[in-house]
N, C-alpha and C. Protein backbone atom coordinates (compact mmCIF):
# COMPACT_ATOMS: atom_id res chain seq x y z
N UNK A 1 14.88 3.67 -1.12
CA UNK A 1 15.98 4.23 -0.36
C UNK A 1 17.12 4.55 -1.31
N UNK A 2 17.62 5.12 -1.39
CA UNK A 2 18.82 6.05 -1.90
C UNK A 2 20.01 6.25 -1.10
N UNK A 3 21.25 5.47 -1.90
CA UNK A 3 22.25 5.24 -0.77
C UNK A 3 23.61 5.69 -1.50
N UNK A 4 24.36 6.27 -1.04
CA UNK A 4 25.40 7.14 -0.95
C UNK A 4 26.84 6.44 -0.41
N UNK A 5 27.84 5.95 -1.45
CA UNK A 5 28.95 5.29 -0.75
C UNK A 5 29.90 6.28 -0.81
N UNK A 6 31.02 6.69 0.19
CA UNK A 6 31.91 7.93 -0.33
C UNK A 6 33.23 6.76 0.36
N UNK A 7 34.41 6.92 -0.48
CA UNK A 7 35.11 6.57 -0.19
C UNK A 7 36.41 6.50 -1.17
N UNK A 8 37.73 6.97 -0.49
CA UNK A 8 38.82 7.50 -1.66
C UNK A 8 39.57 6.51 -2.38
N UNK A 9 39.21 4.98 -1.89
CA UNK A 9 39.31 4.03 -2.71
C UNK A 9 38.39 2.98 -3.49
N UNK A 10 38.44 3.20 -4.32
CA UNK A 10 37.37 2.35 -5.36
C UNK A 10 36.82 1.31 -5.31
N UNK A 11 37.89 0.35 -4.93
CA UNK A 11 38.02 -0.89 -4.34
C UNK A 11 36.91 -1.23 -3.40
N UNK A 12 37.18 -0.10 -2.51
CA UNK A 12 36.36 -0.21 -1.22
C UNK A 12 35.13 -0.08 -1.35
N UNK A 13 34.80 1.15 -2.00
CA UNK A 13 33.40 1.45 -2.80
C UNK A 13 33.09 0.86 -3.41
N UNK A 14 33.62 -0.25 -4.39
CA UNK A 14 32.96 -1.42 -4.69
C UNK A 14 32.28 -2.31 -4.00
N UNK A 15 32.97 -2.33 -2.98
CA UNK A 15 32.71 -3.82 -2.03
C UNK A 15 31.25 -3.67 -1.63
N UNK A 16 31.24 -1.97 -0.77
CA UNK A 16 30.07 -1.69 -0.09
C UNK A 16 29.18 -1.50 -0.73
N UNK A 17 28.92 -1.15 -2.30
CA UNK A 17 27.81 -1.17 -3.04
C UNK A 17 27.32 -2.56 -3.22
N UNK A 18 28.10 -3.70 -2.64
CA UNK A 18 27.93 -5.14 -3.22
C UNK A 18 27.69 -5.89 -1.69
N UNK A 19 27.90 -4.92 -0.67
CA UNK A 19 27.43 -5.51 0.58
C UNK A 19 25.72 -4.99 0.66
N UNK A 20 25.79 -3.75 0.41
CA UNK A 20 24.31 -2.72 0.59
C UNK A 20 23.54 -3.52 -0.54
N UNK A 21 23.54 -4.12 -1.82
CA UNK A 21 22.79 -4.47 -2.74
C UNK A 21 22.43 -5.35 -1.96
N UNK A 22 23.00 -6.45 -1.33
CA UNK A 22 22.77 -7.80 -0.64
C UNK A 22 21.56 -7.32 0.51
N UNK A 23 21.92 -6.20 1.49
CA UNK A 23 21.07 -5.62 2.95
C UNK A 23 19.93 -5.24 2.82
N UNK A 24 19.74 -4.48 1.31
CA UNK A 24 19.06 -3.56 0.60
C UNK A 24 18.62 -3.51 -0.54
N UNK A 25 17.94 -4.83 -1.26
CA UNK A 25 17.97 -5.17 -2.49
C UNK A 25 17.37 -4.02 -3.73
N UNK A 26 16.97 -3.28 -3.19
CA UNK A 26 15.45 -2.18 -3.64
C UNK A 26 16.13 -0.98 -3.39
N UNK A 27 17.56 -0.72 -2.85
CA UNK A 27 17.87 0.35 -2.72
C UNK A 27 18.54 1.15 -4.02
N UNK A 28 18.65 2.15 -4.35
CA UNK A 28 19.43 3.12 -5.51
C UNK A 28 20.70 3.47 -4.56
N UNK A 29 21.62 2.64 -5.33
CA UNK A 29 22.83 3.12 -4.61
C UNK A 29 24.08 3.83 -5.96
N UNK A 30 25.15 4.50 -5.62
CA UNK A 30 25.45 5.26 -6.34
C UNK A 30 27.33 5.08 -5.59
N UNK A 31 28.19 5.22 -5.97
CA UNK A 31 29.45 5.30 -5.18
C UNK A 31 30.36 5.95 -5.82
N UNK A 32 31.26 6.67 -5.33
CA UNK A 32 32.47 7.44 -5.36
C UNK A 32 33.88 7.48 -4.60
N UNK A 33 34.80 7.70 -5.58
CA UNK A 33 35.48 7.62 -4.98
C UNK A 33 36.66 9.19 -4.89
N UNK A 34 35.61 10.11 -5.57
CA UNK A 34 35.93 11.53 -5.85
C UNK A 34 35.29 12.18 -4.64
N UNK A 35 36.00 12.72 -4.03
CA UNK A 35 35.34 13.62 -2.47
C UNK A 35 35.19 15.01 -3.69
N UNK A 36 35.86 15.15 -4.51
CA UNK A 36 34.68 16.47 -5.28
C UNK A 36 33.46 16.28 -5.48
N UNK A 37 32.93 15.18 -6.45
CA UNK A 37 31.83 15.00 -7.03
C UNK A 37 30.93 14.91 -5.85
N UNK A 38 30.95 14.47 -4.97
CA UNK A 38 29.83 14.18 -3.17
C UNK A 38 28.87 15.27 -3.65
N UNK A 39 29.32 16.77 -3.58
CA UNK A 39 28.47 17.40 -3.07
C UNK A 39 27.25 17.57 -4.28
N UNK A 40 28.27 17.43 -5.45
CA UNK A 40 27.01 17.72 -6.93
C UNK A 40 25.88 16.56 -6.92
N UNK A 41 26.34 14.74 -6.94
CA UNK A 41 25.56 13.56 -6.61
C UNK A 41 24.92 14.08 -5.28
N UNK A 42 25.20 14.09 -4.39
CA UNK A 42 24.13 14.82 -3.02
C UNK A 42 22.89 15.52 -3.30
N UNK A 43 23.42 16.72 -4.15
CA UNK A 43 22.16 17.64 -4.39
C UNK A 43 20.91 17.04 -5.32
N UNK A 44 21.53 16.02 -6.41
CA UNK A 44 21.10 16.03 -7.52
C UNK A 44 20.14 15.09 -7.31
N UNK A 45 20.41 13.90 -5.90
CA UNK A 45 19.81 12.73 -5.57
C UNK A 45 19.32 13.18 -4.30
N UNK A 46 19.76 13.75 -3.71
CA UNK A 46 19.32 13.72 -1.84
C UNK A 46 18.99 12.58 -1.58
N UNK A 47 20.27 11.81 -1.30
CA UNK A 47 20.32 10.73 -0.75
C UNK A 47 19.79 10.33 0.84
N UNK A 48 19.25 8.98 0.94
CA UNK A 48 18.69 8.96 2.40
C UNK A 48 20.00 8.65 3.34
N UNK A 49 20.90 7.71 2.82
CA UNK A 49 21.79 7.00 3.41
C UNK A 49 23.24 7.46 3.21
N UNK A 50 24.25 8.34 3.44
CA UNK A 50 25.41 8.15 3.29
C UNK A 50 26.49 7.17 3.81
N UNK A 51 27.37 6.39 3.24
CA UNK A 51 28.27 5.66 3.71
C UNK A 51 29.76 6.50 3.47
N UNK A 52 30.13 6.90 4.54
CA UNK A 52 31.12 7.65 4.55
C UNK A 52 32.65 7.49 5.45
N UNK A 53 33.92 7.58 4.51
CA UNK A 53 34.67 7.60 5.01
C UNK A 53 35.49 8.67 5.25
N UNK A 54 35.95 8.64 6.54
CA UNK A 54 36.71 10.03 6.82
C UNK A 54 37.99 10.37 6.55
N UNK A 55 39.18 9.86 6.63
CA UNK A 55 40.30 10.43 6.30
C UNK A 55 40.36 9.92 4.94
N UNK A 56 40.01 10.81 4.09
CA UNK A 56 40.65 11.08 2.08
C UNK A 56 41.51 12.56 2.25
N UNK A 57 41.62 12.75 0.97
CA UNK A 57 43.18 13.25 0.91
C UNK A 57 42.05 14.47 0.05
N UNK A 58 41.34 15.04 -0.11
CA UNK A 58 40.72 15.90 -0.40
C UNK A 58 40.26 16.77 0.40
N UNK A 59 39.14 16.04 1.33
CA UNK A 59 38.46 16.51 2.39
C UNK A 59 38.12 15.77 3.61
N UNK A 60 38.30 16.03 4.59
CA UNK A 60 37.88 15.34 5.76
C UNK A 60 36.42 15.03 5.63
N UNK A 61 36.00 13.65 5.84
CA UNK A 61 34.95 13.07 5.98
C UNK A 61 33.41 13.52 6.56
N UNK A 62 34.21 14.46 7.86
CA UNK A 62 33.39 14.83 8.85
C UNK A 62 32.84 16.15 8.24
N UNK A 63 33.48 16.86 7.56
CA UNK A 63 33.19 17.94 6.98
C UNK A 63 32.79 18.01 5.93
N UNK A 64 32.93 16.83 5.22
CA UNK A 64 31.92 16.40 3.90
C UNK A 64 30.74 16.72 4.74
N UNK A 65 30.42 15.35 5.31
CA UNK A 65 29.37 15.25 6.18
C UNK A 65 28.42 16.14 6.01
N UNK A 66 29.00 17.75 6.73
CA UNK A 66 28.42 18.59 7.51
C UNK A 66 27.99 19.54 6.63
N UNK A 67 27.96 19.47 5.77
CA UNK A 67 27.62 19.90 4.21
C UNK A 67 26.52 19.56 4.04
N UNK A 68 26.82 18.15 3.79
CA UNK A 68 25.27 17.67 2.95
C UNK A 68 24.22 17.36 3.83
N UNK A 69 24.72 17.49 5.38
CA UNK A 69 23.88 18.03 6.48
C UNK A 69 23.09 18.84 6.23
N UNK A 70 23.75 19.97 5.60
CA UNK A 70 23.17 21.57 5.57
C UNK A 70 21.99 21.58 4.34
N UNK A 71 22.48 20.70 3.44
CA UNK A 71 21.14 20.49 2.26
C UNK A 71 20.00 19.80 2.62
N UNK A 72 20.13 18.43 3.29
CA UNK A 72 19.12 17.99 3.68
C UNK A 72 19.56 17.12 4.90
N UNK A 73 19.08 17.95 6.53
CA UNK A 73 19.28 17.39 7.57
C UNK A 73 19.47 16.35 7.78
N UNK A 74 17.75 15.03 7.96
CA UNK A 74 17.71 14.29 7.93
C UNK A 74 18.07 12.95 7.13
N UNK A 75 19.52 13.11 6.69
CA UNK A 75 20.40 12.36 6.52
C UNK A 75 21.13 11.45 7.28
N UNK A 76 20.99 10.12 7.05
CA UNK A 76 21.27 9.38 8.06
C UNK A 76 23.24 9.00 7.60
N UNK A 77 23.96 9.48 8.18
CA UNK A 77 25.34 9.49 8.23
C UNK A 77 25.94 8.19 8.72
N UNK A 78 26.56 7.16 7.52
CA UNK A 78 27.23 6.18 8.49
C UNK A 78 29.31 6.15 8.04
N UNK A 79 29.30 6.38 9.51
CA UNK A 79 30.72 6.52 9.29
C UNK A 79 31.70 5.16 9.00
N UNK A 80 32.30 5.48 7.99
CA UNK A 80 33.18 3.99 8.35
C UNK A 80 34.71 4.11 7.77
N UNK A 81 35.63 4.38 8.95
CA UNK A 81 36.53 4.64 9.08
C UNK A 81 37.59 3.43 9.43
N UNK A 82 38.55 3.70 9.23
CA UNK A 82 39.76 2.59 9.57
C UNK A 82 40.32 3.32 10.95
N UNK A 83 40.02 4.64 10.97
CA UNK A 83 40.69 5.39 12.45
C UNK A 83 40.03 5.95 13.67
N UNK A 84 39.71 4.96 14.46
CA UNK A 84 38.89 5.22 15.83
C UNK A 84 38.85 6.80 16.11
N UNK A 85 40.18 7.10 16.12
CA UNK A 85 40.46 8.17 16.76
C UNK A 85 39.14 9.60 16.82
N UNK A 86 38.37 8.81 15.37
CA UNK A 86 37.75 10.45 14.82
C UNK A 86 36.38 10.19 15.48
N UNK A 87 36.10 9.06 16.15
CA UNK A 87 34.74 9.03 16.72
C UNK A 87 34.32 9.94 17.49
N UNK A 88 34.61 10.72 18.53
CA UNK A 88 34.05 11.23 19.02
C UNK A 88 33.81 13.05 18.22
N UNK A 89 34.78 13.25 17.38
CA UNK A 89 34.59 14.44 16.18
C UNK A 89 33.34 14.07 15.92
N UNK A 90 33.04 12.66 15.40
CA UNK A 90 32.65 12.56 14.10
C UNK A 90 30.92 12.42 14.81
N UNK A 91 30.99 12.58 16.03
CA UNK A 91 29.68 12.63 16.66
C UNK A 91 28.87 14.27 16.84
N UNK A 92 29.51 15.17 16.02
CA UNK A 92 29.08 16.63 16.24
C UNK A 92 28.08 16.11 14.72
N UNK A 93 28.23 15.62 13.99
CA UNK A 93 26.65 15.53 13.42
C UNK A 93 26.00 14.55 13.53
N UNK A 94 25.84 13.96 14.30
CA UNK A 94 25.04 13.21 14.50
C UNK A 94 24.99 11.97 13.87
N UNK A 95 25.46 10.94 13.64
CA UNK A 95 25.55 10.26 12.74
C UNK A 95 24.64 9.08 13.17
N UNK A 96 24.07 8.32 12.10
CA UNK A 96 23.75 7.34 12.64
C UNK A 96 24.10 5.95 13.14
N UNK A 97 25.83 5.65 12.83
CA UNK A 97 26.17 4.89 13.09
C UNK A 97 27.88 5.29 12.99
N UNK A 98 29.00 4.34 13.34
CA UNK A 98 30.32 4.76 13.30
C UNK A 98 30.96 3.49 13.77
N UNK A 99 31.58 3.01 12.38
CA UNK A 99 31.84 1.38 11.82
C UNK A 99 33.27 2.11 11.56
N UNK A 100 34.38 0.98 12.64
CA UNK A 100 35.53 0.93 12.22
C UNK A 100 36.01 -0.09 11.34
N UNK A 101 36.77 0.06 10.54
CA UNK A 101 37.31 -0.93 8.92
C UNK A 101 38.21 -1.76 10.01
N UNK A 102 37.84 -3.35 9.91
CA UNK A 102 37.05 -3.72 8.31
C UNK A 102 35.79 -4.32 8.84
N UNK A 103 34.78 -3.97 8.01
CA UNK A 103 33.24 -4.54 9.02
C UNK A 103 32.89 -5.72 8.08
N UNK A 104 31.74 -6.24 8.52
CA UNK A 104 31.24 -7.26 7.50
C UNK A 104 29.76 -7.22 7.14
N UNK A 105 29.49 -7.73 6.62
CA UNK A 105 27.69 -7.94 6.01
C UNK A 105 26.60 -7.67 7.44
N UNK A 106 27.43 -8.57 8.52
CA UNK A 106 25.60 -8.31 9.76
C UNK A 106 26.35 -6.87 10.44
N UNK A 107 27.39 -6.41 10.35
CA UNK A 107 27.87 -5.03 10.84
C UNK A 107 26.73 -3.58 10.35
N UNK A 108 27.10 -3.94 9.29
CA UNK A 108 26.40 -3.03 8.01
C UNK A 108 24.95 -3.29 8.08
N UNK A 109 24.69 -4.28 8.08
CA UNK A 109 22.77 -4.42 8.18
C UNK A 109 22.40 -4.18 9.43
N UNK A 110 23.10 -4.15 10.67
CA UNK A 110 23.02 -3.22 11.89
C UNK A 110 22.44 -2.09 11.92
N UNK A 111 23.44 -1.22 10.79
CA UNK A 111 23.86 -0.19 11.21
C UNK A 111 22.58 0.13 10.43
N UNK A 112 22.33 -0.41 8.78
CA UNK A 112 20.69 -0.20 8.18
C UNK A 112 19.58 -0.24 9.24
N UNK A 113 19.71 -1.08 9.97
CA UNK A 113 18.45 -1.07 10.47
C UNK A 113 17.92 -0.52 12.00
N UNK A 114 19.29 0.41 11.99
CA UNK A 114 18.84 0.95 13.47
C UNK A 114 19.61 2.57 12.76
N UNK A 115 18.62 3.10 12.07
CA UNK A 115 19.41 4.47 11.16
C UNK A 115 18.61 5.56 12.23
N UNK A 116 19.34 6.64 12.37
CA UNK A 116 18.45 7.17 12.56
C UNK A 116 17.28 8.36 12.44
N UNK A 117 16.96 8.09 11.31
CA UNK A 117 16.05 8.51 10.23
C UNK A 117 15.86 7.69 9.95
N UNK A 118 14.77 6.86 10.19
CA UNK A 118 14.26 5.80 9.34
C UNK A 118 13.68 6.05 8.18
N UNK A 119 14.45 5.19 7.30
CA UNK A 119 13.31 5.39 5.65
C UNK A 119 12.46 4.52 5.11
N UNK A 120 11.32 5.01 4.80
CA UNK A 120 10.31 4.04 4.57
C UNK A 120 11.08 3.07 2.76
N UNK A 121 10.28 2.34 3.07
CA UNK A 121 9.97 2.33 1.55
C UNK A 121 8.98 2.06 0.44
N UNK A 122 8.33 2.96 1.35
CA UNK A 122 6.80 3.53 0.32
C UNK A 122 7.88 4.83 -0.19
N UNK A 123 8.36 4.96 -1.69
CA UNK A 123 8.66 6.25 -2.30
C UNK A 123 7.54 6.87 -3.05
N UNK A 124 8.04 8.36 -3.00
CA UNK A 124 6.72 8.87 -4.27
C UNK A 124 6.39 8.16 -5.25
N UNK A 125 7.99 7.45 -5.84
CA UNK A 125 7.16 6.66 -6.98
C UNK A 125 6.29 5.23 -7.06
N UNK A 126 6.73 4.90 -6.19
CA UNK A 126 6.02 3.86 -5.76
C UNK A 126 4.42 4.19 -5.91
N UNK A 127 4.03 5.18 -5.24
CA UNK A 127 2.58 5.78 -4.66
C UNK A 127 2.47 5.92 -6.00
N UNK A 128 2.68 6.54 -6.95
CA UNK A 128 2.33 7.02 -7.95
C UNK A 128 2.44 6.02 -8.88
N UNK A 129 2.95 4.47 -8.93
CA UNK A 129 2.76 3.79 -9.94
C UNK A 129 1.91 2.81 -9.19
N UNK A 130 1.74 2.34 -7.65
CA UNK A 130 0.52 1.94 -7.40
C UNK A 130 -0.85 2.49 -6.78
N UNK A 131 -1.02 3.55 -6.41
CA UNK A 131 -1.85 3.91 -6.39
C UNK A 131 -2.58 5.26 -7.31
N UNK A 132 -1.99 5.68 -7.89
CA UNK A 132 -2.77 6.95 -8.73
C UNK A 132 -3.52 6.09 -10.42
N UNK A 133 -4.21 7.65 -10.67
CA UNK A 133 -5.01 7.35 -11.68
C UNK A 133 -5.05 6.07 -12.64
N UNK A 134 -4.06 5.86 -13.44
CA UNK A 134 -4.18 4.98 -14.80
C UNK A 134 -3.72 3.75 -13.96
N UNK A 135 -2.90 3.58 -13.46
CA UNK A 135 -2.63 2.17 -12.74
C UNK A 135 -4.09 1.60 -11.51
N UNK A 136 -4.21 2.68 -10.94
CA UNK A 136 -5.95 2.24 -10.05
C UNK A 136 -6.78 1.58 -10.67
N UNK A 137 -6.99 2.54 -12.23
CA UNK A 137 -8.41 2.23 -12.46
C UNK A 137 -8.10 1.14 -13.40
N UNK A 138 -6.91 0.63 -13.87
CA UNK A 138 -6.62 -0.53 -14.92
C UNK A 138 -6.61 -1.69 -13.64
N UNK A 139 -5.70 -1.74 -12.91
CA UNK A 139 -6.43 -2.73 -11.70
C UNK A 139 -7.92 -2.91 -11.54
N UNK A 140 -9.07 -1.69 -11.69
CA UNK A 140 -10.38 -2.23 -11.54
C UNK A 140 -10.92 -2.83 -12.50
N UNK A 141 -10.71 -2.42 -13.67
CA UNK A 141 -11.15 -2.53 -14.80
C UNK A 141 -10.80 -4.50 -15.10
N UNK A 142 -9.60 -4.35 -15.03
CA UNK A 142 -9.16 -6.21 -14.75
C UNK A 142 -9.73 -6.63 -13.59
N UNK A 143 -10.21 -5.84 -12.45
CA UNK A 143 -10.67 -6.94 -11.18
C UNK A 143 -12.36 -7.40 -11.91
N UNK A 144 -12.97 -6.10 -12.42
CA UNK A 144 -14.30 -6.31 -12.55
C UNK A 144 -14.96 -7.27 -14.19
N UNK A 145 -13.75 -7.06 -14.83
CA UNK A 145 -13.70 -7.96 -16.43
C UNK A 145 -13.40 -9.42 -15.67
N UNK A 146 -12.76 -10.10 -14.83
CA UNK A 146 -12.74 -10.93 -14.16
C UNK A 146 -13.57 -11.58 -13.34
N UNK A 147 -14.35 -10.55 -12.48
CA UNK A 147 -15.33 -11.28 -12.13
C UNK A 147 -16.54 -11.27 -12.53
N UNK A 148 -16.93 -11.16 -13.89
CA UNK A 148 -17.64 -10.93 -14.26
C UNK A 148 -17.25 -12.04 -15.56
N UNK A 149 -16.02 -12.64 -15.45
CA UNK A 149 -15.79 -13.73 -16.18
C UNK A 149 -15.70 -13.40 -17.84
N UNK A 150 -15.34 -12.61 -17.96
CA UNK A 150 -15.33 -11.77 -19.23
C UNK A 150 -13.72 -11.54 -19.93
N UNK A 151 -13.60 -11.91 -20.91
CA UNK A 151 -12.40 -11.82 -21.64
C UNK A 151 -12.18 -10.41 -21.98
N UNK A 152 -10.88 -10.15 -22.44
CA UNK A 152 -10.45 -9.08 -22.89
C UNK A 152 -11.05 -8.88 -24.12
N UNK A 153 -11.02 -9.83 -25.80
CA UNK A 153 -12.18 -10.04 -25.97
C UNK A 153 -13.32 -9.86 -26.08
N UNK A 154 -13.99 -9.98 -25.22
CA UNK A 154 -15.74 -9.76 -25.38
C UNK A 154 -15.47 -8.54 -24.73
N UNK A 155 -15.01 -7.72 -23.80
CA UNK A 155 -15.07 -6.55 -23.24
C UNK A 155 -15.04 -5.61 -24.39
N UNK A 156 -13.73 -5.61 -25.05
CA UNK A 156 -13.38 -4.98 -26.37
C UNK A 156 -14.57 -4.59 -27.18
N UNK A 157 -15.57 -5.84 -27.49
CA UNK A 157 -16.22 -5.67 -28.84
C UNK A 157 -17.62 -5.02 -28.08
N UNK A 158 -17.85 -5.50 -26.98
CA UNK A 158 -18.55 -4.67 -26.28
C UNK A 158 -18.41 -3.40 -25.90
N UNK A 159 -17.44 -2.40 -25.68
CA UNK A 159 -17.17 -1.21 -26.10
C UNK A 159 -16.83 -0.49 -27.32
N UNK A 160 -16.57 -1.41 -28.53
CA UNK A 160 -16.15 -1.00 -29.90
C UNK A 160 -14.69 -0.80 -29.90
N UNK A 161 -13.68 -0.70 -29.40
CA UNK A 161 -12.53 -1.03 -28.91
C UNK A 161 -11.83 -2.04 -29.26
N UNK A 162 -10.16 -2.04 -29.48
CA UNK A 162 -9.32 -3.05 -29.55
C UNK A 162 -9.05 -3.70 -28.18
N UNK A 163 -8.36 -5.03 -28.50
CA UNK A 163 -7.79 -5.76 -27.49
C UNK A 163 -7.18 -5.41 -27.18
N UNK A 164 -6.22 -4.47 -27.70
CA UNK A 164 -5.19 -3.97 -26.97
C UNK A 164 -5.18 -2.77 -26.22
N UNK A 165 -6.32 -2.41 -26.83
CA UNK A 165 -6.70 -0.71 -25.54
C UNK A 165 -7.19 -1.50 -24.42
N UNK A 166 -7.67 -2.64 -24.55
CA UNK A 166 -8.41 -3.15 -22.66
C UNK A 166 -6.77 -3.25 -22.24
N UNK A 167 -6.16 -3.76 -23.32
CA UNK A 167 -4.68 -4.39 -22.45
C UNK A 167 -3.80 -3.30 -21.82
N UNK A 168 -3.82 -2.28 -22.59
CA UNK A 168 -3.08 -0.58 -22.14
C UNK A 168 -3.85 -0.27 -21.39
N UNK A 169 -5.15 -0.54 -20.87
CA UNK A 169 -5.87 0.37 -19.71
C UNK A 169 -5.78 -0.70 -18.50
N UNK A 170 -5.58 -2.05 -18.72
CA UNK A 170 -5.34 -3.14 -17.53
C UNK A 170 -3.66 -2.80 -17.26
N UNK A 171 -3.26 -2.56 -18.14
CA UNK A 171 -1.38 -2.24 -17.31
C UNK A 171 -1.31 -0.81 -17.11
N UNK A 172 -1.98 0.03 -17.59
CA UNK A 172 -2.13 1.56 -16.78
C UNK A 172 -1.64 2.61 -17.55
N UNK A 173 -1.13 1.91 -18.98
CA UNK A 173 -0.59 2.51 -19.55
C UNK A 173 -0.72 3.69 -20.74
N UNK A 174 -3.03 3.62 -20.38
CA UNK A 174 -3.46 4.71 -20.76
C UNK A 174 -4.70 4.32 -20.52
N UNK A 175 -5.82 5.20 -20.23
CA UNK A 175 -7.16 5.41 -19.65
C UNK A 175 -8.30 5.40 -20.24
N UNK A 176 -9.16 5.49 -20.71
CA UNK A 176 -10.60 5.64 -21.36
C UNK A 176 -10.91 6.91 -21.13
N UNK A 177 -11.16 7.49 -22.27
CA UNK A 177 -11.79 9.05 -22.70
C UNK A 177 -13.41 9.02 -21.62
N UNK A 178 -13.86 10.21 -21.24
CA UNK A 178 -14.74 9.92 -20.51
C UNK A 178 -16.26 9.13 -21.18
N UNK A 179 -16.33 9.25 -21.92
CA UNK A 179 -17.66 8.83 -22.34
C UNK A 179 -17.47 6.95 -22.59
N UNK A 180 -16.02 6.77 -23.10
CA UNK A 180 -15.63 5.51 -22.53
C UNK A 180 -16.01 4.72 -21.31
N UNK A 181 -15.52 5.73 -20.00
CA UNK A 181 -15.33 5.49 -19.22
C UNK A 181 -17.07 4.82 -18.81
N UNK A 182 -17.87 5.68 -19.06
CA UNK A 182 -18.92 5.75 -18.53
C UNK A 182 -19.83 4.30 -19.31
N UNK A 183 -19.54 4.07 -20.33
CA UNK A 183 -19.70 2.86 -21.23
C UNK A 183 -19.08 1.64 -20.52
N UNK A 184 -17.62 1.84 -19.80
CA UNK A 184 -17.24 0.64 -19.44
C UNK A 184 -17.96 0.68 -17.99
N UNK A 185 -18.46 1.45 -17.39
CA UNK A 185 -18.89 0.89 -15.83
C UNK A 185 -20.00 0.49 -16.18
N UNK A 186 -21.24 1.02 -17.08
CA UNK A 186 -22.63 0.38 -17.16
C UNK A 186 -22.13 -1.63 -18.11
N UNK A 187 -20.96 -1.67 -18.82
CA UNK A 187 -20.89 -2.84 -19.40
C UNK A 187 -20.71 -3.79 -18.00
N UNK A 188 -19.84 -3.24 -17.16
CA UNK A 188 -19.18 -4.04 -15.94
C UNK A 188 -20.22 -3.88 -14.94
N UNK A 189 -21.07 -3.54 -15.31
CA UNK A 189 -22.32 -3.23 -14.27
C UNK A 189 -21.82 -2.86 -13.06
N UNK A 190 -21.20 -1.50 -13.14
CA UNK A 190 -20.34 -1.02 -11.34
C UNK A 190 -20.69 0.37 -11.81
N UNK A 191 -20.75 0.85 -10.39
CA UNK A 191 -20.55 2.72 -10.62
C UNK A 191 -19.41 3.07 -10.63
N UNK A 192 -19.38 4.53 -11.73
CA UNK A 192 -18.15 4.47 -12.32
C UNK A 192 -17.01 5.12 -11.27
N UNK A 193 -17.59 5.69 -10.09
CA UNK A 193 -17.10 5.84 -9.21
C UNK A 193 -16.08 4.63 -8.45
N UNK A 194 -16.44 3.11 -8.55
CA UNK A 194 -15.65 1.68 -8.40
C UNK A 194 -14.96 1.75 -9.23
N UNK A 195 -14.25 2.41 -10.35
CA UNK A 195 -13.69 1.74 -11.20
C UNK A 195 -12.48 2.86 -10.65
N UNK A 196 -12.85 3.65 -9.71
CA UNK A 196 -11.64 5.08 -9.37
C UNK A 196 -10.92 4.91 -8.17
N UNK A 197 -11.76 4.25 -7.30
CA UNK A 197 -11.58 4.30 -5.75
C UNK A 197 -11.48 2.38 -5.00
């Protein structure tokens, strides 16, 4: 999750990056206290979460907002204002929540967990450092050297190989050339198709 603090005092934007780290331990959070910079950090991150306050002395909040609306909709908008007054404005985009100052820790994890856009947190990268190619097949390669009770070690000298290439292909951090490959499934006695899927 990717989280977005906007707010024209620093102070404040401190706090909430140090409330959200606590709600959200795994989240990428980022804070400002420049209503210029919003829109360049917006584009550059497409943030899931904005935390936004409305009356700064640059730009109205609501109209930040409605901006980075326009880049990427499903943005979950949480307002958090010191001035009631703008709630019902501040409901022409939709926001997912609208927290008057001063809130506290279960306010804020509220407002996380009833967004509305929910965000997973399966990210691309995630998928791609646990499930794709070099990380898959170094997981098999250690499940099947294991049960097969076999050291890093004897695997090694049994392919002609260093210890440390079993160790770079068990952390994912590089693969076996194919004819390798095909050497290590008949050693591990698996089809080399198990060592992919």
């Amino acid at each position: 999750m990717k989280v977005l603090v906007v707010d024209d005092n620093q102070l404040i934007v401190d706090d909430y990056l140090d409330e959200v780290s606590k709600i959200a331990p795994d989240a990428e959070c980022i804070g400002t206290s420049r209503a210029s910079e919003v829109e360049g950090l917006f584009r550059e991150n497409l943030f899931d979460v904005v935390l936004m306050d409305i009356d700064m002395p640059e730009i109205n909040g609501i109209e930040l907002a409605a901006k980075l609306l326009e880049i990427k909709p499903n943005t979950n908008i949480i307002y958090i204002t010191g001035h009631e007054q703008f709630a019902l404005e501040s409901f022409s985009t939709n926001p997912s929540t609208f927290l008057v100052k001063p809130i506290n820790t279960e306010r804020l994890r509220n407002a996380f967990e009833h967004l509305r856009y929910p965000v997973s947190k399966i990210t691309d990268e995630s998928i791609a450092n646990e499930y794709a190619g070099d990380n898959l097949i170094g997981r098999r390669i250690a499940k099947y050297r294991t049960e097969r009770n076999m050291t890093r070690e004897q695997l090694a000298a049994q392919l002609g190989v260093t210890v440390s290439t079993i160790s770079r292909w068990e952390n994912g951090k590089r693969i076996p050339d194919i004819v390798t490959f095909l050497k290590l499934a008949q050693v591990l006695t698996v089809e080399p198709g198990d060592l992919m899927y």
